[in-house]
N, C-alpha and C. Protein backbone atom coordinates (compact mmCIF):
# COMPACT_ATOMS: atom_id res chain seq x y z
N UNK A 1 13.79 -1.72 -6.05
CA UNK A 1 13.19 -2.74 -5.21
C UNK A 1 11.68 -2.63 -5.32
N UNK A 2 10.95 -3.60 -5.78
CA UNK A 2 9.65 -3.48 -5.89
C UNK A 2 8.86 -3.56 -4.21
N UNK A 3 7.94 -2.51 -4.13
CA UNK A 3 7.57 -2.27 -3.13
C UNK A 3 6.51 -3.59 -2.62
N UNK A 4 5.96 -4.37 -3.47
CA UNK A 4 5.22 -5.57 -2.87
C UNK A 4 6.30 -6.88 -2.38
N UNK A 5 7.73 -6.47 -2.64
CA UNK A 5 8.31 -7.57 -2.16
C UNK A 5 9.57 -7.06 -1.42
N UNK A 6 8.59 -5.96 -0.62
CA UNK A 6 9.47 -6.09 0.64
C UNK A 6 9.36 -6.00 1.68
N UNK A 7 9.61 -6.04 2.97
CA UNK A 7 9.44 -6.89 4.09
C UNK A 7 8.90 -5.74 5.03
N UNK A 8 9.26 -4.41 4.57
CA UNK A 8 8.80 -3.23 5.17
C UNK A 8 7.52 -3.15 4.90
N UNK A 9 6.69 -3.18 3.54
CA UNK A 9 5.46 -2.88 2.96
C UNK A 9 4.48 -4.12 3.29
N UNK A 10 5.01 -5.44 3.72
CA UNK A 10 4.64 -6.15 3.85
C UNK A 10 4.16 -6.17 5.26
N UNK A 11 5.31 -6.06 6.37
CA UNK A 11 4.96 -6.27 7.60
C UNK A 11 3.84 -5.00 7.98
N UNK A 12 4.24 -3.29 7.35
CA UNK A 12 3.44 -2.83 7.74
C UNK A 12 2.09 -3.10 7.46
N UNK A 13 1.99 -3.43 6.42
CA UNK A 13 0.48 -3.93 5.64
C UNK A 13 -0.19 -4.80 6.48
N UNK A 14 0.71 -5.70 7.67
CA UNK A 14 0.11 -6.51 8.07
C UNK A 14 -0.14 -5.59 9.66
N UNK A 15 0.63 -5.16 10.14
CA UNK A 15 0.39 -4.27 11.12
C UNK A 15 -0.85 -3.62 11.08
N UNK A 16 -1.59 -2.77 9.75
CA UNK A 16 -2.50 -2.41 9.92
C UNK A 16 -3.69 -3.11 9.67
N UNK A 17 -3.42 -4.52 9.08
CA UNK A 17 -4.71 -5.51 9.16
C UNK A 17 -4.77 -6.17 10.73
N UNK A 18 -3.99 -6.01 11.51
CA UNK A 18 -4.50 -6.26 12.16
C UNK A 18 -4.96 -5.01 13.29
N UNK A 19 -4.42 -4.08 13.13
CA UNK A 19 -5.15 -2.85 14.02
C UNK A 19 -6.71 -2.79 13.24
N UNK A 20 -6.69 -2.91 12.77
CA UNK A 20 -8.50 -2.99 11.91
C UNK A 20 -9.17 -3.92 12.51
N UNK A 21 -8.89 -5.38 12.51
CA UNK A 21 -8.88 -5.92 13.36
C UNK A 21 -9.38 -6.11 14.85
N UNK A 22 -8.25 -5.07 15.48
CA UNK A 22 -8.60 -4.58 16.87
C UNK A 22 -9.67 -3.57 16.94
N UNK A 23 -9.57 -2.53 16.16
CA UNK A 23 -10.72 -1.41 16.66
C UNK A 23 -12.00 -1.75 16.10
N UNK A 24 -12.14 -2.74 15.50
CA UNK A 24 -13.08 -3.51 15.11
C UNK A 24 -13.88 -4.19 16.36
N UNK A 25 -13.10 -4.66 16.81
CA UNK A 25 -13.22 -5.55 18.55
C UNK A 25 -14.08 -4.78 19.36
N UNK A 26 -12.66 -3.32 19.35
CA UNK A 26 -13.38 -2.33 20.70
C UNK A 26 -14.81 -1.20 19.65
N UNK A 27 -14.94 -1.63 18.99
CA UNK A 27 -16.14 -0.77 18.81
C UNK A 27 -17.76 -1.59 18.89
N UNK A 28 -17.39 -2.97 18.89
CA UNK A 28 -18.04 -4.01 18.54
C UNK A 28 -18.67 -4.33 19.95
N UNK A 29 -17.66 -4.43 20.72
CA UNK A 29 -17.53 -5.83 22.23
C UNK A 29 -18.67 -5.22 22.96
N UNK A 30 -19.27 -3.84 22.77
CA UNK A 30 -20.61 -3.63 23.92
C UNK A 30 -21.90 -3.71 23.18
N UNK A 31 -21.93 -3.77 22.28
CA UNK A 31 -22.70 -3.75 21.50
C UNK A 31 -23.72 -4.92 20.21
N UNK A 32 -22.35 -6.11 19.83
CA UNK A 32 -22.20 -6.81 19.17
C UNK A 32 -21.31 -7.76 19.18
N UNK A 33 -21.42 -8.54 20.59
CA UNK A 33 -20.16 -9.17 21.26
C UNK A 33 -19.75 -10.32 20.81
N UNK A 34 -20.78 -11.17 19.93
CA UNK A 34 -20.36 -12.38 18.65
C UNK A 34 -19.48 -12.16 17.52
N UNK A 35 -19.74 -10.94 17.05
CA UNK A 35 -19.08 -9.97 15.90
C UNK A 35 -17.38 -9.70 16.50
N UNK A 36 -17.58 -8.94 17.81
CA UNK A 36 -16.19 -8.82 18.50
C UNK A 36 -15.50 -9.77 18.57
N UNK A 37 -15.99 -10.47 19.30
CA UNK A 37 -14.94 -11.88 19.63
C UNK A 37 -14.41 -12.68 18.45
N UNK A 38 -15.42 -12.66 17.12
CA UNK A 38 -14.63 -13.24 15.94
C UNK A 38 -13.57 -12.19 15.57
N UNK A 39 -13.60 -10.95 15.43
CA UNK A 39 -12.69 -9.68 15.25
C UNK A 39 -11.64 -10.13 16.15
N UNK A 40 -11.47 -10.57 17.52
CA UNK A 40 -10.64 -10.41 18.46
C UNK A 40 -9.71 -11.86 18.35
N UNK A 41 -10.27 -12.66 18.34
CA UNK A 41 -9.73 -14.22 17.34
C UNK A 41 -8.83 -14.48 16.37
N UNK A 42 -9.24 -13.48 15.43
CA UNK A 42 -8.77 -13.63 14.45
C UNK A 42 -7.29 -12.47 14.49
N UNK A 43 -7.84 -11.47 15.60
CA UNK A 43 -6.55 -10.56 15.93
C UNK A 43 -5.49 -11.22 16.87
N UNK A 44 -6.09 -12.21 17.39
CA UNK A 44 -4.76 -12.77 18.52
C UNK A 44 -3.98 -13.80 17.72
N UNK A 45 -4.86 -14.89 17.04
CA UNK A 45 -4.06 -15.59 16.46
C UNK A 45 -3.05 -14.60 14.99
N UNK A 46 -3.62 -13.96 14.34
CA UNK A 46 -2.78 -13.01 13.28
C UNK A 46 -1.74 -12.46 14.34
N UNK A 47 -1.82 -11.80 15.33
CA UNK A 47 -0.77 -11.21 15.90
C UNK A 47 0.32 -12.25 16.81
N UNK A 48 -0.58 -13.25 16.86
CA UNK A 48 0.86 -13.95 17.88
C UNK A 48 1.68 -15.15 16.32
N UNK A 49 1.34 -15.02 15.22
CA UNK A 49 1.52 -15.48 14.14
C UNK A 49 2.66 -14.57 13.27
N UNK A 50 2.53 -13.22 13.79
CA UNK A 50 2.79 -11.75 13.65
C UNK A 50 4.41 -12.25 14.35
N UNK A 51 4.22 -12.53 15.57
CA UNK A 51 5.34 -12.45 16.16
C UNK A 51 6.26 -13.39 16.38
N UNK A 52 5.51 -15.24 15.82
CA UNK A 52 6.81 -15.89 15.32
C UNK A 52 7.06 -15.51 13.92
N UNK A 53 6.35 -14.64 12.67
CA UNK A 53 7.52 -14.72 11.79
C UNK A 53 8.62 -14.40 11.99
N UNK A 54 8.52 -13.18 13.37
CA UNK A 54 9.65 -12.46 13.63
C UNK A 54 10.62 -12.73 14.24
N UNK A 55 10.26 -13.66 15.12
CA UNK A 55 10.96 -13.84 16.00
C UNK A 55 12.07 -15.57 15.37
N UNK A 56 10.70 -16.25 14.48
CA UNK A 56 11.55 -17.06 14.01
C UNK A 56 12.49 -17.41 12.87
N UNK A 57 12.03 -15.99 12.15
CA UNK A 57 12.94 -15.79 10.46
C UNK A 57 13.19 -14.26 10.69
N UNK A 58 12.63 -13.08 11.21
CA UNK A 58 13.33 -11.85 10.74
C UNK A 58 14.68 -11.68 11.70
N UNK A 59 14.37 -12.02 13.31
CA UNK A 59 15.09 -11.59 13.88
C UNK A 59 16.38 -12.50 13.64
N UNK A 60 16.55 -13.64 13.68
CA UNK A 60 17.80 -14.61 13.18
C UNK A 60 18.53 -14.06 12.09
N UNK A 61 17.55 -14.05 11.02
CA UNK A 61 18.67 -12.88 9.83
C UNK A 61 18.86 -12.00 10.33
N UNK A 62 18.31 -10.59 11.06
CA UNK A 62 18.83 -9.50 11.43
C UNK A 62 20.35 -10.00 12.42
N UNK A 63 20.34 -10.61 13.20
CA UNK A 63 21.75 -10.74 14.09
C UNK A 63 22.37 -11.24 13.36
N UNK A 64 22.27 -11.89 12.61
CA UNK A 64 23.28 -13.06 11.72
C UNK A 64 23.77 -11.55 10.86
N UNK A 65 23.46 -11.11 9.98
CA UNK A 65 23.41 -9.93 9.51
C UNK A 65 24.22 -8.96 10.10
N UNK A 66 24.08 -8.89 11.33
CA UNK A 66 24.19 -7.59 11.87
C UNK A 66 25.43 -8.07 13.28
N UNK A 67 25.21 -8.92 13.34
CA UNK A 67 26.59 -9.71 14.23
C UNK A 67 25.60 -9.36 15.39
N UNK A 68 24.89 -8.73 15.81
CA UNK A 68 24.35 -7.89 17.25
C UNK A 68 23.20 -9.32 16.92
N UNK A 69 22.96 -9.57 18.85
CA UNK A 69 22.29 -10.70 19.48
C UNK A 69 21.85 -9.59 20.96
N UNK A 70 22.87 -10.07 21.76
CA UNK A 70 22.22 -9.63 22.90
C UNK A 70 22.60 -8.27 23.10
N UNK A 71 21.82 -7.67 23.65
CA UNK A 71 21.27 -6.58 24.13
C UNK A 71 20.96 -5.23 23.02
N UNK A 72 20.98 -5.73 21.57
CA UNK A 72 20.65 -5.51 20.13
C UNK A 72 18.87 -5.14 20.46
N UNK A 73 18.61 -4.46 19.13
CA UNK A 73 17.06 -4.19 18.84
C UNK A 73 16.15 -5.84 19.18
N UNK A 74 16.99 -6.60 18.64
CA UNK A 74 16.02 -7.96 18.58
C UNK A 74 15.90 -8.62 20.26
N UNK A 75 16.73 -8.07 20.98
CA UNK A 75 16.67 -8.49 22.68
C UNK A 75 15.41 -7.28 22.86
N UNK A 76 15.90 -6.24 22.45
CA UNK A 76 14.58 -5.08 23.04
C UNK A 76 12.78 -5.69 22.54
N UNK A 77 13.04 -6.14 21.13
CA UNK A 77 11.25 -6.51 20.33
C UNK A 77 10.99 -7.71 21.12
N UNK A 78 12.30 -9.06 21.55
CA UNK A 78 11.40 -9.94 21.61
C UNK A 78 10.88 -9.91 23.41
N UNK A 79 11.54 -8.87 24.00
CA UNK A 79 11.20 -8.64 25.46
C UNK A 79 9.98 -8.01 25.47
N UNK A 80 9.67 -6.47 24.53
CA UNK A 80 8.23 -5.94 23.98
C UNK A 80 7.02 -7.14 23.67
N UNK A 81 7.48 -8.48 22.90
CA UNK A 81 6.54 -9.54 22.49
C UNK A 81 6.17 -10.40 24.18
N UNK A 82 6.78 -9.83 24.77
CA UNK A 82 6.47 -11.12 26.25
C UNK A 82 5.46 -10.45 26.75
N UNK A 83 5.33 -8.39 26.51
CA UNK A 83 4.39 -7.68 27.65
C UNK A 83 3.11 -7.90 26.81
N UNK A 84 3.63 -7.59 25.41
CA UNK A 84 2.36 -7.51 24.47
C UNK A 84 1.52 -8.86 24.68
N UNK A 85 2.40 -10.33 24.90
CA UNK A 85 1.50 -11.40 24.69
C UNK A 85 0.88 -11.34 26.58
N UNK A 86 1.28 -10.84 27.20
CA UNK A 86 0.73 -10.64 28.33
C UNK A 86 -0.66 -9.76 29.00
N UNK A 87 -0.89 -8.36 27.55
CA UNK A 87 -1.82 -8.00 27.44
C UNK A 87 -2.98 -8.33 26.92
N UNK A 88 -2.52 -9.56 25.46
CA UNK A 88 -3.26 -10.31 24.77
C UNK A 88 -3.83 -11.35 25.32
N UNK A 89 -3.26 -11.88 26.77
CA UNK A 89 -3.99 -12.89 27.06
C UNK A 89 -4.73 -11.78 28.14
N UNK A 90 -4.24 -11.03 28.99
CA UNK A 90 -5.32 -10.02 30.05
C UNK A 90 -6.48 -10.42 28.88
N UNK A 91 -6.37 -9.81 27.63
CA UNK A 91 -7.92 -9.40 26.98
C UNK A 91 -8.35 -10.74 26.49
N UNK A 92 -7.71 -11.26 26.25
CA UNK A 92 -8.80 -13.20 25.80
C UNK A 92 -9.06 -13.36 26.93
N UNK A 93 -8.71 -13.18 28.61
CA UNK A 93 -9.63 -13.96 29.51
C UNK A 93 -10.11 -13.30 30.00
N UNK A 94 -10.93 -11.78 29.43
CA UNK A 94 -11.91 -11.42 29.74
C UNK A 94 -13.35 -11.52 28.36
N UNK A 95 -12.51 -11.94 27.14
CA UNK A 95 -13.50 -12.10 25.97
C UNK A 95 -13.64 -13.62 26.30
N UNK A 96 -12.50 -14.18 26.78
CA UNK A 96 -13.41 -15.74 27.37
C UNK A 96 -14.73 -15.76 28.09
N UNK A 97 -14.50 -14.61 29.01
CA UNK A 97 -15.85 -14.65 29.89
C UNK A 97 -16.73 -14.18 29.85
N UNK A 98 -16.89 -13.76 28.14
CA UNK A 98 -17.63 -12.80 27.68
C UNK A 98 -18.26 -11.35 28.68
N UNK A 99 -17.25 -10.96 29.23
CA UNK A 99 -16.59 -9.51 29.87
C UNK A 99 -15.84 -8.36 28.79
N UNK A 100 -16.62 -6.86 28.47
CA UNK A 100 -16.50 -6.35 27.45
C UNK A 100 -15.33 -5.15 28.06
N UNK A 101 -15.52 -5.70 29.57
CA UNK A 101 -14.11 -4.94 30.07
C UNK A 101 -13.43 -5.13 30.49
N UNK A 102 -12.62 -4.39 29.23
CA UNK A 102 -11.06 -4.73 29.18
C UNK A 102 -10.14 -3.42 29.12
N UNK A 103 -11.49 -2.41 28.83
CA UNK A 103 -10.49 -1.73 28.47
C UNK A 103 -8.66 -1.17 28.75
N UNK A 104 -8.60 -1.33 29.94
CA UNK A 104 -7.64 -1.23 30.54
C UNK A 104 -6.28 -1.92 29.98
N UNK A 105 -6.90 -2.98 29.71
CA UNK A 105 -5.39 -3.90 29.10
C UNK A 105 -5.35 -3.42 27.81
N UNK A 106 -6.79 -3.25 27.14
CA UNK A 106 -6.54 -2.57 25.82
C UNK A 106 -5.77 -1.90 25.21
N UNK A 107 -5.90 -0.25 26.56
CA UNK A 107 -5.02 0.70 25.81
C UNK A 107 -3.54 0.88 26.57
N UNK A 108 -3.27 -0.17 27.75
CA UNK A 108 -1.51 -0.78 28.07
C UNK A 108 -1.79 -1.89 26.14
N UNK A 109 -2.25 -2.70 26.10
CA UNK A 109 -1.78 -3.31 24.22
C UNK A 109 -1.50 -2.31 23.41
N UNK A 110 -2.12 -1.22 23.39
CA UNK A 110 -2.12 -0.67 22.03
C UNK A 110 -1.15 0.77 22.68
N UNK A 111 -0.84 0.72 23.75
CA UNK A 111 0.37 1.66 23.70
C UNK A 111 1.70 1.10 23.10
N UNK A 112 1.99 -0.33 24.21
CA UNK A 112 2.80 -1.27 23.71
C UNK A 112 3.25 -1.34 22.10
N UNK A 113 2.14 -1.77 21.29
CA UNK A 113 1.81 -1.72 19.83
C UNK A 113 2.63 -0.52 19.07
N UNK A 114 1.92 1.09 19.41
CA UNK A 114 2.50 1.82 18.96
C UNK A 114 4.14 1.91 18.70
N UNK A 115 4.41 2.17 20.26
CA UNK A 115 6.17 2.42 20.32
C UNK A 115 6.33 1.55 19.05
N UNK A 116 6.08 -0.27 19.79
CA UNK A 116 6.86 -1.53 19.06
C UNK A 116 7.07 -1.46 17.52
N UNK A 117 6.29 -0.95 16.98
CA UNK A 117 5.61 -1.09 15.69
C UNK A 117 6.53 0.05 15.17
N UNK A 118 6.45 0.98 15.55
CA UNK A 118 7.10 2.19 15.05
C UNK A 118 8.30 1.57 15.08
N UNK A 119 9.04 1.00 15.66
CA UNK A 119 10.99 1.19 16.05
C UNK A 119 10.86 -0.10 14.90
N UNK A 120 9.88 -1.09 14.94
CA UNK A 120 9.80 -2.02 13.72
C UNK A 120 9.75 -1.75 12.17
N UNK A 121 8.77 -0.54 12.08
CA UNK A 121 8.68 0.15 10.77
C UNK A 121 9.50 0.65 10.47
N UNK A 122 10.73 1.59 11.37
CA UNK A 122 11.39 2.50 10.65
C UNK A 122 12.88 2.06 10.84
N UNK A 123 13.31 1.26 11.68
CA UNK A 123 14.49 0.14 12.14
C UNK A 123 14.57 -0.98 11.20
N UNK A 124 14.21 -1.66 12.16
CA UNK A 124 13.94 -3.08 11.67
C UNK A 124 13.96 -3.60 10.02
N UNK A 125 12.41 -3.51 9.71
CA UNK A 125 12.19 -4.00 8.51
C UNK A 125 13.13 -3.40 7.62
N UNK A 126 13.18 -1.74 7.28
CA UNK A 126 14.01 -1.14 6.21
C UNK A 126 15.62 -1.88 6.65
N UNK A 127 15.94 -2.37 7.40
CA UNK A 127 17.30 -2.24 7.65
C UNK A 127 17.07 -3.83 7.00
N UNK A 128 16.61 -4.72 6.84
CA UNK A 128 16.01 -6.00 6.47
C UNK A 128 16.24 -6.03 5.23
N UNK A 129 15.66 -4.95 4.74
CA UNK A 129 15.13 -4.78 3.21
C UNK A 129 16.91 -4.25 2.56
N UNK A 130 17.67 -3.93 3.28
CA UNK A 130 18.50 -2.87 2.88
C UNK A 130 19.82 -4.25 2.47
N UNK A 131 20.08 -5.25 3.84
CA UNK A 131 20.90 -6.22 3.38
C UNK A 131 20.42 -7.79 2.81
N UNK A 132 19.21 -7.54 2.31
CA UNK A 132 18.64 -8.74 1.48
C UNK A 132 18.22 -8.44 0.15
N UNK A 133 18.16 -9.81 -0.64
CA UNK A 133 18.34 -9.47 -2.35
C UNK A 133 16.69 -10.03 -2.30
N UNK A 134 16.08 -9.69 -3.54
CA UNK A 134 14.55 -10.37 -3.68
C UNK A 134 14.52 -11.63 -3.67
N UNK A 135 15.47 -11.93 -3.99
CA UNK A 135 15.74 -13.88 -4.32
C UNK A 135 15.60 -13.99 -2.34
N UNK A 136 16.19 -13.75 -1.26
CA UNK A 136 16.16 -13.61 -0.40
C UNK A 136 15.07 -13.51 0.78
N UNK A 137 14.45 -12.47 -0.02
CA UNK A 137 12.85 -11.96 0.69
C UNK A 137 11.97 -12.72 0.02
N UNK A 138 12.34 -13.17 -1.11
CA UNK A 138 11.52 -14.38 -1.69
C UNK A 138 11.35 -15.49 -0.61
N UNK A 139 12.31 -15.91 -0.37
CA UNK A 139 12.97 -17.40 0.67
C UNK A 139 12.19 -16.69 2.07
N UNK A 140 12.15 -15.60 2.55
CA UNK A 140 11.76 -15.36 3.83
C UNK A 140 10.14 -15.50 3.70
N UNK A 141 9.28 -15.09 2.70
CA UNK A 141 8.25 -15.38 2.28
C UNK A 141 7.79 -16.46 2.33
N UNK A 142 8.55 -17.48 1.78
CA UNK A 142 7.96 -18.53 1.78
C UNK A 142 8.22 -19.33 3.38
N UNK A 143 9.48 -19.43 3.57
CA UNK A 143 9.74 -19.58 4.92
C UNK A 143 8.64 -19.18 5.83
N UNK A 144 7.85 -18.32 5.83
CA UNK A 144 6.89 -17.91 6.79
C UNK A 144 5.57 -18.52 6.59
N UNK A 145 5.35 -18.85 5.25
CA UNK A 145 4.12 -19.98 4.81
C UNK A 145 4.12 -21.02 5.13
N UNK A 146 5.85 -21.50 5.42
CA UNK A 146 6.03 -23.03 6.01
C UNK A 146 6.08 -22.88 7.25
N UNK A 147 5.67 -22.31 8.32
CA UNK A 147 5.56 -22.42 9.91
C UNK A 147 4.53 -22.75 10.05
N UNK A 148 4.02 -23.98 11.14
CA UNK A 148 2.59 -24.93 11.04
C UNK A 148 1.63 -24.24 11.99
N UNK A 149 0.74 -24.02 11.95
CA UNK A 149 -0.26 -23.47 12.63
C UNK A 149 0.05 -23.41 14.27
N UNK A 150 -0.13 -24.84 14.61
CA UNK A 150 0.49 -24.96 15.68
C UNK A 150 1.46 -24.00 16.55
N UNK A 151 2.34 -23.84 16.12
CA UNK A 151 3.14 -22.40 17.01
C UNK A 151 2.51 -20.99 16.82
N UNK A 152 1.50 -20.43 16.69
CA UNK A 152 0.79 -19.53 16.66
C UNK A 152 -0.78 -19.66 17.20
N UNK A 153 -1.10 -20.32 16.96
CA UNK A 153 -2.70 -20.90 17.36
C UNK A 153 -2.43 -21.02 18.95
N UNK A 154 -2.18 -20.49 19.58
CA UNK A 154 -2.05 -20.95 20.74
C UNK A 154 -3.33 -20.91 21.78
């Protein structure tokens, strides 16, 4: 299985563009708060973009796949995506008000993040990668290029 076309190397790859992203933000926001807020922009929309691929192409194949729906890994991530988008907006409506404190919601996000990310990296994706063919992860690829801005840009 070539490692650029698969869904593990991929998602993590994207996991850590956008933690770069973030600590980009918090090193920025007291200091260089024009710089931050483009860092922080570009991390909310990538991450809530992050979470319909998942929610609208990984997790559907995983149950379909896996027969498991409710109360399955994909009930646990997309309940994790309601606190996470709940921390993400705590911190946009304090970078709305150009308010550099946040920290608080910060590190409730980036605890959130950790766990999520982990049970995603070492669950999830490999188990993805394990009952799909490249012709497959090909189709999920592109599938994720065809979702319109609109449901992520929020």
């Amino acid at each position: 299985m070539s490692e650029q076309n698969t869904i593990t190397a991929f998602y993590e790859q994207d996991h850590d563009r956008l933690d770069e992203l973030f600590k980009t933000f918090q090193q920025l926001k007291r200091s260089d708060f024009a710089k931050a807020k483009e860092s922080f922009k570009e991390f909310k929309v990538g991450l809530q973009r992050h979470i319909v691929w998942e929610e609208d192409i990984l997790f559907p194949l995983w149950e379909k796949e896996t027969g498991i729906t409710e109360g399955g890994a994909t009930s646990v991530m997309r309940a994790e995506h309601r606190q996470i988008e709940q921390q993400l907006e705590a911190i946009h409506g304090r970078v709305a008000e150009q308010d550099p404190n946040s920290d608080q919601a910060e590190q409730a996000l980036l605890n959130l993040l950790g766990s999520h990310n982990m049970k995603e990296e070492r669950v999830l994706y490999p188990g993805i990668d394990r009952v799909t063919s490249a012709g497959e992860r090909d189709t999920i690829f592109q599938n994720m290029k065809s979702i319109p801005d609109e449901r992520y840009k929020l």
